[in-house]
Every structure is written in structure tokens, then in C-alpha cells.
Protein backbone atom coordinates (compact mmCIF):
# COMPACT_ATOMS: atom_id res chain seq x y z
CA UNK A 1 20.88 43.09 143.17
CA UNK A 2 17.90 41.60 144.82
CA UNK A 3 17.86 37.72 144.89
CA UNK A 4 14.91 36.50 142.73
CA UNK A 5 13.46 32.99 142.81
CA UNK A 6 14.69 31.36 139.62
CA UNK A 7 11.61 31.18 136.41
CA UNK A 8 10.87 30.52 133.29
CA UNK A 9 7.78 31.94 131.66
CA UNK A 10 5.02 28.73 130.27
CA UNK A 11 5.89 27.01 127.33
CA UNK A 12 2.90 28.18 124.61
CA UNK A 13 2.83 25.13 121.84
CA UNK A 14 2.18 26.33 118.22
CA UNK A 15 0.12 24.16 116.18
CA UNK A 16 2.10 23.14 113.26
CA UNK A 17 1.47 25.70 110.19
CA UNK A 18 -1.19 25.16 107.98
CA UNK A 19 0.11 28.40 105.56
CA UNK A 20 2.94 29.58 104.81
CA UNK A 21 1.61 33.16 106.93
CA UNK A 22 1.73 30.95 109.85
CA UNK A 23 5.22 31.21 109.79
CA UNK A 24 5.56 34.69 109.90
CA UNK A 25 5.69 36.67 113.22
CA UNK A 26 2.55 38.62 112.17
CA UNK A 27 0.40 35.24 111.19
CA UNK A 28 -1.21 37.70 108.15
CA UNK A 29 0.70 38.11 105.22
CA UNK A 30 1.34 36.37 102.19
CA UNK A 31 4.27 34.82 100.44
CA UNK A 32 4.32 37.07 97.35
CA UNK A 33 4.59 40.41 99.68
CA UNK A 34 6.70 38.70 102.29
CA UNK A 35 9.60 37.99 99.41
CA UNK A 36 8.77 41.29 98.18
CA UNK A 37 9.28 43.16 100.92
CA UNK A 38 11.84 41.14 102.84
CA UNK A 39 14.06 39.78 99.79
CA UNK A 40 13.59 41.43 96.81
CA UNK A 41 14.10 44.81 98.61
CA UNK A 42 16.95 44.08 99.81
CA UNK A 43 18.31 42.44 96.75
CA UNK A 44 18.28 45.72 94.80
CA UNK A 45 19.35 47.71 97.72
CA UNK A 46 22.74 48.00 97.64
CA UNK A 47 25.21 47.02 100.57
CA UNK A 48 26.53 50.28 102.46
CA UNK A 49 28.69 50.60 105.06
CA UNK A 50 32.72 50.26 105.98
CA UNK A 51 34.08 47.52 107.75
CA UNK A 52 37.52 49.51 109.21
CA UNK A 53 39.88 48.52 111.71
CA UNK A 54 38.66 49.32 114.53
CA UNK A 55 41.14 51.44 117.64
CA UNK A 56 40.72 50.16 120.94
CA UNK A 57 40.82 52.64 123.42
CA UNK A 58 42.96 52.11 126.54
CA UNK A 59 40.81 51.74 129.24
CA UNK A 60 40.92 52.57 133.01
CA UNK A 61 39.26 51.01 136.18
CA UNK A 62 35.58 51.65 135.80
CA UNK A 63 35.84 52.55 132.02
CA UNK A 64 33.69 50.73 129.43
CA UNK A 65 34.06 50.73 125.86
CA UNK A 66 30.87 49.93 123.49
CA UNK A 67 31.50 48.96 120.02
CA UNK A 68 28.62 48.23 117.81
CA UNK A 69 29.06 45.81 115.19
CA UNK A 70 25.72 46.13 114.03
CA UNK A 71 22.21 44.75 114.18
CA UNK A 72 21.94 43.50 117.65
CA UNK A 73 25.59 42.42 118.03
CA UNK A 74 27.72 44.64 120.24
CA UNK A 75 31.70 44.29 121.74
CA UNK A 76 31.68 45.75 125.03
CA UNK A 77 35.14 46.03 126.72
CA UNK A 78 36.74 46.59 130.76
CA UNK A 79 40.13 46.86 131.31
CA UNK A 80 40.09 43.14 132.08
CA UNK A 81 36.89 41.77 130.31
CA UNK A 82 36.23 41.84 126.22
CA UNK A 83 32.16 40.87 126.04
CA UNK A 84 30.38 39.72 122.73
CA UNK A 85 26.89 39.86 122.55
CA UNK A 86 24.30 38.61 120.06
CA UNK A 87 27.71 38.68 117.36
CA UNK A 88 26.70 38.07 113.88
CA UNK A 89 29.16 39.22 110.96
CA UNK A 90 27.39 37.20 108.43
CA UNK A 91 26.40 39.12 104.91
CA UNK A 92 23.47 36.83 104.15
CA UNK A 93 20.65 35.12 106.68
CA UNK A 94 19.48 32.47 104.15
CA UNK A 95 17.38 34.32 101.54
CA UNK A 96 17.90 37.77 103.55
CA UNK A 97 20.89 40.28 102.83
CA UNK A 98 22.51 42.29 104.69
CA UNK A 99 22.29 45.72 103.48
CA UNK A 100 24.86 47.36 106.01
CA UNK A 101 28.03 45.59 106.21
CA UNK A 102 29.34 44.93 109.58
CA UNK A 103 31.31 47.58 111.26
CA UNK A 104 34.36 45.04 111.50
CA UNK A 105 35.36 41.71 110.66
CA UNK A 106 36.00 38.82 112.94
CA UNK A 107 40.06 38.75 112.78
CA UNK A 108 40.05 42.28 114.50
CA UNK A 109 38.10 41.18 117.48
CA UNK A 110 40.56 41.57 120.64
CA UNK A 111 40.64 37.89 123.04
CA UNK A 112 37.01 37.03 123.96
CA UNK A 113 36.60 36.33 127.24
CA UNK A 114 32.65 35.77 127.81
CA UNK A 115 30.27 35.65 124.66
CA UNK A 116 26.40 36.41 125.98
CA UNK A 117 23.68 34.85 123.76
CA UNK A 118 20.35 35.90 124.29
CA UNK A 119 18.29 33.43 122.49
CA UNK A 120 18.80 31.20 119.48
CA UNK A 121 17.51 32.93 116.77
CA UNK A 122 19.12 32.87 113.78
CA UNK A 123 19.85 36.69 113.37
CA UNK A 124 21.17 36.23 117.12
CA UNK A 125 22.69 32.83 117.44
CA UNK A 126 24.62 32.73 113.97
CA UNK A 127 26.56 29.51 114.01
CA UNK A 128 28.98 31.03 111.27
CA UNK A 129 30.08 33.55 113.31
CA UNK A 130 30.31 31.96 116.42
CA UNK A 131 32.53 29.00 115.12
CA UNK A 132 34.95 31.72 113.67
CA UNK A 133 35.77 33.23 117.11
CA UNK A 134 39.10 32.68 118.35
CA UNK A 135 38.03 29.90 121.05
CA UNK A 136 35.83 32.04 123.52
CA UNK A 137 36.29 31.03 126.89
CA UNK A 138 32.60 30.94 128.26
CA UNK A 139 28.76 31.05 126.60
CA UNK A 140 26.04 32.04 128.50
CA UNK A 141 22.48 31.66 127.40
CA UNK A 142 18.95 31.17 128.56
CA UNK A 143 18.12 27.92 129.01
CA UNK A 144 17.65 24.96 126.37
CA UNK A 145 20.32 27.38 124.09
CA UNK A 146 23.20 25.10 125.63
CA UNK A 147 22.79 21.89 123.00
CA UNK A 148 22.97 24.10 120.49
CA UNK A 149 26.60 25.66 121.23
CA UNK A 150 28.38 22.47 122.35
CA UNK A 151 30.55 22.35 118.78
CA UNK A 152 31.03 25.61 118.88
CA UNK A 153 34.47 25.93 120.39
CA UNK A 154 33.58 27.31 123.48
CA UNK A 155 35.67 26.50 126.77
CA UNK A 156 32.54 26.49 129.12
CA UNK A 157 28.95 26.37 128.60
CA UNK A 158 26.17 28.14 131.26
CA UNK A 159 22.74 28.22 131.02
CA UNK A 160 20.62 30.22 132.62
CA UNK A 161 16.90 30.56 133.60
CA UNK A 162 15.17 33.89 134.29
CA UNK A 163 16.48 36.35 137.49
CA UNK A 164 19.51 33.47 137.71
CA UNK A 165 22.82 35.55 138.06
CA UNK A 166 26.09 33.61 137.09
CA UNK A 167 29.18 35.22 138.96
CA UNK A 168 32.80 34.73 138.27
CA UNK A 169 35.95 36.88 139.32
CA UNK A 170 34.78 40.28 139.89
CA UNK A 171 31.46 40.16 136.98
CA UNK A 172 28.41 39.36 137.65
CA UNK A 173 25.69 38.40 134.48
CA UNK A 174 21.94 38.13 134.89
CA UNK A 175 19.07 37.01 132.54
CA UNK A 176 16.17 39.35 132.62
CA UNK A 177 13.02 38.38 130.94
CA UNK A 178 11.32 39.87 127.82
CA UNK A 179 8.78 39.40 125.71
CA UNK A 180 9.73 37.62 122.56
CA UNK A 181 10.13 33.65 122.21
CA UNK A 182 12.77 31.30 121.86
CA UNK A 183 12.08 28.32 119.31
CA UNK A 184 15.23 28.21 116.54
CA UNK A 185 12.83 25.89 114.35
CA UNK A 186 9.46 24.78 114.54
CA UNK A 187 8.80 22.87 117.24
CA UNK A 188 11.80 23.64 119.85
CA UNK A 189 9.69 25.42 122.35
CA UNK A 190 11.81 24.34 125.15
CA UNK A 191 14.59 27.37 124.08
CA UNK A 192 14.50 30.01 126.54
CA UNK A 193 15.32 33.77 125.92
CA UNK A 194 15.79 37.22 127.72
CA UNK A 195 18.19 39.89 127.75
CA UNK A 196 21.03 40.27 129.63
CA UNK A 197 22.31 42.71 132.80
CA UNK A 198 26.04 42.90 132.93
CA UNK A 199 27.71 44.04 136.06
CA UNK A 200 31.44 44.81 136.32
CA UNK A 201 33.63 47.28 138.05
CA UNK A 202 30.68 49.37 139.36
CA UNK A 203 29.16 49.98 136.17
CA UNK A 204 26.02 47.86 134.46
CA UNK A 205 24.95 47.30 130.98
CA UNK A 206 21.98 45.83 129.64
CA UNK A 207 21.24 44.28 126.58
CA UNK A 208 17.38 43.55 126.01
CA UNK A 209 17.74 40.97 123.09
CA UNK A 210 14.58 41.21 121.20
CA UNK A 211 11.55 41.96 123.34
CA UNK A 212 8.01 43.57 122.49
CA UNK A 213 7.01 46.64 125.46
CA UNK A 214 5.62 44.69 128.32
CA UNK A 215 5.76 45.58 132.06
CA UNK A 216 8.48 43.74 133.07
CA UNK A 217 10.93 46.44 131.82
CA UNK A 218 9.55 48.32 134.96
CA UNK A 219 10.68 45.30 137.55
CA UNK A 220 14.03 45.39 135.59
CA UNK A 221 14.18 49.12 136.14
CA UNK A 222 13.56 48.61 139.73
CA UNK A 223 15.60 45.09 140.64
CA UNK A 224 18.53 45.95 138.49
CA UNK A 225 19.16 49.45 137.36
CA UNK A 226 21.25 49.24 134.38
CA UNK A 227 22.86 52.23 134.00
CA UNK A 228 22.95 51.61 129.89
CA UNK A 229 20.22 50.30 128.14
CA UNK A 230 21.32 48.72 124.55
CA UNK A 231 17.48 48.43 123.30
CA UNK A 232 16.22 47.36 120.01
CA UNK A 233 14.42 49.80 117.71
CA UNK A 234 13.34 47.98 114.46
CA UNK A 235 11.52 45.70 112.49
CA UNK A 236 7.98 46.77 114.37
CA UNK A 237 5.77 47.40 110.65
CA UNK A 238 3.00 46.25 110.39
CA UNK A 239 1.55 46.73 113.74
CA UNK A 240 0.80 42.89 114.81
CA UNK A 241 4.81 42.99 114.94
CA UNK A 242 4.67 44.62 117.54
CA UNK A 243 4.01 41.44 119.64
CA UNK A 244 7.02 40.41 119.58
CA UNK A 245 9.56 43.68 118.64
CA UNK A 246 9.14 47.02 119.43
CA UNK A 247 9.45 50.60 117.53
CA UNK A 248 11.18 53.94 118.67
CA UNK A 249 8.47 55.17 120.64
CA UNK A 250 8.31 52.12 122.80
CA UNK A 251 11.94 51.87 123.33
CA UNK A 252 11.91 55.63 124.79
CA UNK A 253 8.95 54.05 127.17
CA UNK A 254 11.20 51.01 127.84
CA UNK A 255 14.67 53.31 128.76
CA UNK A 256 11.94 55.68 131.20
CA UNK A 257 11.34 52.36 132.58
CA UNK A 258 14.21 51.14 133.68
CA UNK A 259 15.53 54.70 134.89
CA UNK A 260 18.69 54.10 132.93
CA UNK A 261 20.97 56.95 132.33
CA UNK A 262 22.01 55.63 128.94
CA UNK A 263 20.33 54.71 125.28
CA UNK A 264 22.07 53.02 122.78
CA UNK A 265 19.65 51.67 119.84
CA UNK A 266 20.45 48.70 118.27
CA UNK A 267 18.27 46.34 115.77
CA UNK A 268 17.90 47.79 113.15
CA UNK A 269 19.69 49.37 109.80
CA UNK A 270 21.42 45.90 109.13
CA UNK A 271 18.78 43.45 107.72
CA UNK A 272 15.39 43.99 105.94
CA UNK A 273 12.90 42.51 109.02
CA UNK A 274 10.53 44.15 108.74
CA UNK A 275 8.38 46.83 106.96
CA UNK A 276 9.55 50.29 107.91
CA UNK A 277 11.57 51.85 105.97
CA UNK A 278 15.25 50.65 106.84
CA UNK A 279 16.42 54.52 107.69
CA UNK A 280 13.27 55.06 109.59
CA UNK A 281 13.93 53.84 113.17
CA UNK A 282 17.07 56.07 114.23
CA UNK A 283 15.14 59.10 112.70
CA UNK A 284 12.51 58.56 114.36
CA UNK A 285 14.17 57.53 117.52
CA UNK A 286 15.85 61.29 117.34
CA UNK A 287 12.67 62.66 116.77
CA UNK A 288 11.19 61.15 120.06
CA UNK A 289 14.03 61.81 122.10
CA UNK A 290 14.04 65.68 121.17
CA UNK A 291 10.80 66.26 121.63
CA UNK A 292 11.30 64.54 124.90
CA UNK A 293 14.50 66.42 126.22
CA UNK A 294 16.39 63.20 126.57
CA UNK A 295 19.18 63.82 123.47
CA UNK A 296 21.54 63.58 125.67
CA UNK A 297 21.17 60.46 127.56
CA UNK A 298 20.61 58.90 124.26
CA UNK A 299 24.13 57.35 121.84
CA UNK A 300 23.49 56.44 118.01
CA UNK A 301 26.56 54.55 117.75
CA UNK A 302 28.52 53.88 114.38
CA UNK A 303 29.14 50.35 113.53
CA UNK A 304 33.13 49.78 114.44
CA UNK A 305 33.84 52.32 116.13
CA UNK A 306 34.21 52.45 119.87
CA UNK A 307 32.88 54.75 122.47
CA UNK A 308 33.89 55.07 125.91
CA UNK A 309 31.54 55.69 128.83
């Protein structure tokens, strides 16, 4: 990979909300449609999905195993390395259900050696969850993430800025930038966030965390290569979300960009984010992708159940 100078995008301060629309990624609705269409919807949907026990596949030399758990939390498995990203097993996100359960539950995780955050989040960084590991050895996360995981059981803490690549044994992990933000509350604008390119045993994965389209999927494409994108699909209706996720048709544009060989869609199906309809994103995803001759480069994975590439 090409050596990058290390960067951090400008830190944009909010003034403090006036409305309660202010708080909202759109900045135009109101509070009787948001807990309409957020909370009551999902309160009369009712939870689907099995939580089984998942089989691990035994892997060889230059195998890797993806397991979705759902939403944008994935297991992804060498030989030698077990990988969490983004892992969130909770049922409820304060006033927001979960309408598809997980696709496994937290004591059927294998050892976790390496737990990659991409930004803090709450439907990314769940504290729950991550407390309930069995003591992961290492966190990485963009930078200004790092205070927030120090009582979290984790052996070793790294932060990392943009294009920084953290190395140890024979993996390699780099933080890619994206288009999103990184503030947990209010007025922590000092959080960083990014996706993630994971490099092991000749084989690269990338997780983009949440991102809007923007053109730096193209410099990804071209500095890193991933040869599997894991790229978000939902919670893009109405339109002004769209600053700050993206939708099917932009995630087709994002996997072109990065000349990946791979699409896994993630984000989407597990919590009510957003607008769409919840069934609407991998539908329309399929849609896309036939029309554009690229079914088979693309994986809808089923939550807790492993797939070998």
C-alpha cells in the first residue's frame, strides 16, 4: 500500500440546536413524524429473525470467513485471526427496536483477537456489547474514539488518524476516510471516523462504516484495492439523508469505485433509520446489480451464518 501522509478532515462546529429537527441528520422533520416513523413503526413491527449457533468453518492459509451478525456488525475470521467489526447484539437503541434479531448471540463468538471500531456512534460503538466480549485483545478506532473504550475490557487501545496503517504479526489495518461524522453527543466534534481496510494473508477486506458517496471511494479504489467491499445500503429516505448515508444505487457506484471484486451489503434490515421501507434496500440492491451484470460479484449474506471466500 502506498504510504500516505497522516490527516484528519476539519472539525465543522454545530451550533447548539434550537429544534428538536436540528437533531436529526436531515435538519427538516418534525418530532411527531420522526417517532412515527422511527419508533412507532417499529414498535408494531414484529421482531424476525433466528439467532442459531453458528458452524465455523475450518479454514486454510488464505481463506476468510465472513459472518454477518447484522446491521453493520460483521465477524470476519483467518486461520489465525477472529475480527469484530462495528459488533452490536443489542435488541433496543434507546427508543429504537430492533426488528431483526441478531444472527447470533455473544457467548458463541470464537476468541477475539482485534475488534475494529469505526466511529462512536451509538448503533456502531454499543457499550453493551462491547463490555460483554470475552476480553478482546486490541481496539482500533479513529481518533478521539480511544477515551471512550478505556473500561471496556480491552487489552490494548490504538487510535488512528486517516491513511495511518497499524501493523502487527503478519496483519496490517488501515483507516480510510468517508463521509459521515463522528460526534457520540452533541458537542464531541473531536471523534474521528472512517472505514477500515484489513489486510491479512494476501487477501483485503474493507469495511466502509457509514459514509455518504463522495470521491474519495475512488482514491481508496486506487491506494488500497480491497478485494471485498462490506458497504452500507440503508437508511438513505428522505433524500437530504443522503449527506451522510447512502442508498443501493450509490453503493453499486461506490464498489465500481474501488474496483473490488466483492459486495457484501450491510446497514440495513436491522433497525428502523430511516424512511425506506425496511425490505427495500437488498431488493433494490438486486435490482441494480442485475441490470448491471454484476450478480455475481455481489453476496447478500444471512445473519449467522458464515461464508467462506
Amino acid at each position: 500500500m502506498t504510504k500516505k501522509a497522516r490527516c484528519r478532515p476539519p472539525v465543522i462546529r454545530q451550533p447548539l440546536p434550537r429544534k428538536f429537527k436540528d437533531l436529526t441528520p436531515s435538519r427538516h422533520f418534525a418530532p411527531r413524524k420522526f417517532f412515527h416513523e422511527m419508533v412507532l413503526k417499529a414498535l408494531v413491527t414484529p421482531r424476525t429473525g433466528v439467532q442459531r449457533r453458528p458452524v465455523f468453518p475450518k479454514l486454510s492459509s488464505g481463506q476468510v470467513a465472513i459472518t454477518w451478525i447484522g446491521h453493520a456488525s460483521f465477524l470476519v475470521q483467518f486461520n489465525d485471526l477472529n475480527v469484530l467489526i462495528d459488533p452490536n447484539f443489542a435488541n433496543w437503541l434507546f427508543l429504537l427496536k430492533r426488528v431483526k434479531r441478531c444472527g447470533m448471540k455473544i457467548k458463541d463468538l470464537p476468541p477475539i483477537d482485534l475488534v475494529l471500531l469505526t466511529h462512536a456512534h451509538f448503533d456502531h460503538f454499543h457499550k453493551p456489547t462491547l463490555r460483554r466480549l470475552p476480553n478482546p485483545k486490541l481496539g482500533i478506532m479513529p481518533w478521539g474514539v480511544g477515551e471512550l473504550a478505556h473500561d471496556l475490557g480491552f487489552g490494548r487501545i490504538i487510535e488512528l488518524d486517516w491513511w495511518e496503517t497499524f501493523t502487527h504479526a503478519n496483519w496490517r489495518v488501515t483507516l480510510v476516510p468517508s463521509k459521515h461524522w463522528g460526534a457520540r453527543t452533541l458537542r464531541d466534534h473531536h471523534r474521528g471516523y472512517g472505514g477500515f481496510v484489513l489486510e491479512h494473508q494476501g487477501r483485503s477486506i474493507y469495511h466502509a462504516g457509514d459514509s455518504a458517496y463522495f470521491d474519495g471511494f475512488k482514491e481508496i479504489g486506487r491506494i488500497c484495492r480491497p478485494e471485498i467491499a462490506l458497504l452500507p445500503i440503508g437508511a438513505y429516505h428522505p433524500e437530504s439523508f443522503r449527506h451522510v448515508h447512502m442508498g443501493p444505487d450509490e453503493a453499486i457506484k461506490v464498489f465500481k469505485d474501488l474496483r473490488s471484486r466483492r459486495l457484501i451489503p450491510m446497514h440495513y434490515g436491522s433497525f428502523r433509520l430511516a424512511f425506506e421501507d425496511i425490505d427495500e434496500p437488498p431488493r433494490w440492491l438486486q435490482e441494480i446489480a442485475e441490470r448491471e451484470k454484476l450478480m455475481n460479484k455481489l453476496n447478500i449474506l444471512e445473519e449467522g451464518v458464515p461464508h467462506v471466500f
